[in-house]
Protein backbone atom coordinates (compact mmCIF):
# COMPACT_ATOMS: atom_id res chain seq x y z
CA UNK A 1 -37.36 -45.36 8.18
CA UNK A 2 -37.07 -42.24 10.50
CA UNK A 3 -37.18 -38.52 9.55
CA UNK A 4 -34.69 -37.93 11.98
CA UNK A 5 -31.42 -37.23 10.67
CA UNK A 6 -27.88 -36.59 12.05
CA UNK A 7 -27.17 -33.04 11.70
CA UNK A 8 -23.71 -32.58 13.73
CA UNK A 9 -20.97 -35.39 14.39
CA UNK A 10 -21.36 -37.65 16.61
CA UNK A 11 -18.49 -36.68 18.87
CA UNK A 12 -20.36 -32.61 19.12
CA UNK A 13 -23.31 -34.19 20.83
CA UNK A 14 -21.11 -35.44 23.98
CA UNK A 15 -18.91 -32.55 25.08
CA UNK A 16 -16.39 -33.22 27.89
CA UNK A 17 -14.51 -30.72 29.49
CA UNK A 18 -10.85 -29.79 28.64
CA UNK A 19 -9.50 -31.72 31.51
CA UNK A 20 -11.75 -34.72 30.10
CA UNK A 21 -9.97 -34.23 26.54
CA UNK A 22 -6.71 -33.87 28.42
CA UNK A 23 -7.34 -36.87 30.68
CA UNK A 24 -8.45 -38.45 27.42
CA UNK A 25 -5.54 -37.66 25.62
CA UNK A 26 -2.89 -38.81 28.01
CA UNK A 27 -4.10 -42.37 28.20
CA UNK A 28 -4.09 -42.84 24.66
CA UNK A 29 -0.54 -41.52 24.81
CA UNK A 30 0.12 -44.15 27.62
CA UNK A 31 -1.40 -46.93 25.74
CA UNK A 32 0.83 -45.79 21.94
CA UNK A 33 4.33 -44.45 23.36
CA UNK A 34 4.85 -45.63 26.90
CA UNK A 35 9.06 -46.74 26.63
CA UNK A 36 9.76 -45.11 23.00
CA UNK A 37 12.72 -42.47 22.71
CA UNK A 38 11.72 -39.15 23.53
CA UNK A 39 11.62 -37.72 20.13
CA UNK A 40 9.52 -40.10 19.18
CA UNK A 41 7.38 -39.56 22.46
CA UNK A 42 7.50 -35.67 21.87
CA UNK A 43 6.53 -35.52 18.72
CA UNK A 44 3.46 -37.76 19.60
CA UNK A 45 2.47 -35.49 22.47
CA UNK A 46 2.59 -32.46 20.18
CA UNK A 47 0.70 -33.91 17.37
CA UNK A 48 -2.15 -35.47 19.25
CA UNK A 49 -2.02 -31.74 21.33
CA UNK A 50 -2.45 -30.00 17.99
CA UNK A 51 -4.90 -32.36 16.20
CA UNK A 52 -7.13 -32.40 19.29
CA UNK A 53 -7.11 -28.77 19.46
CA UNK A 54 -6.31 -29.36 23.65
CA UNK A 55 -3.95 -26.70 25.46
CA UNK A 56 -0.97 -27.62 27.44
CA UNK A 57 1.93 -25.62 28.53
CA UNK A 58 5.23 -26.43 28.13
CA UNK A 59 5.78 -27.66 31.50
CA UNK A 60 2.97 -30.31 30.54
CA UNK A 61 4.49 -31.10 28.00
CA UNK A 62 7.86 -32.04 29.59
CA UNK A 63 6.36 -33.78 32.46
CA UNK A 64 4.81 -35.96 29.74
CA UNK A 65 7.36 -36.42 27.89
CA UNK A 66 9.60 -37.48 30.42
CA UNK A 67 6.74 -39.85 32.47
CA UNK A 68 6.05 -41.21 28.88
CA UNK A 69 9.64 -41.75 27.63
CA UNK A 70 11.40 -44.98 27.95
């Protein structure tokens, strides 16, 4: 055994940039939600936008929502 231990998650030691969480965020959005009704779709963008802690205007999120929305 090692001495070395893990002292911050795993996810802290790589950071990415906020477009890289963005970019990030709207492929997993493409891969769930692509072609489900646009509640369902808006809700899913505002969730993942919240729980990721990522920024996005309104206008981003419309765009989305409407590119995402089937």
């Amino acid at each position: 055994m090692t001495d070395e231990t893990q002292d911050e998650p795993v996810l802290d030691q790589n950071t990415a940039t906020e477009q890289e969480r963005l970019d990030g965020l709207i492929a997993q959005l493409r891969a769930d939600v692509t072609g489900e009704d646009t509640a369902t779709v808006e809700a899913a963008v505002r969730r993942r936008l919240s729980d990721t802690g990522v920024e996005a205007d309104e206008d981003l999120v419309r765009r989305l929502v409407a590119e995402l929305a089937g």
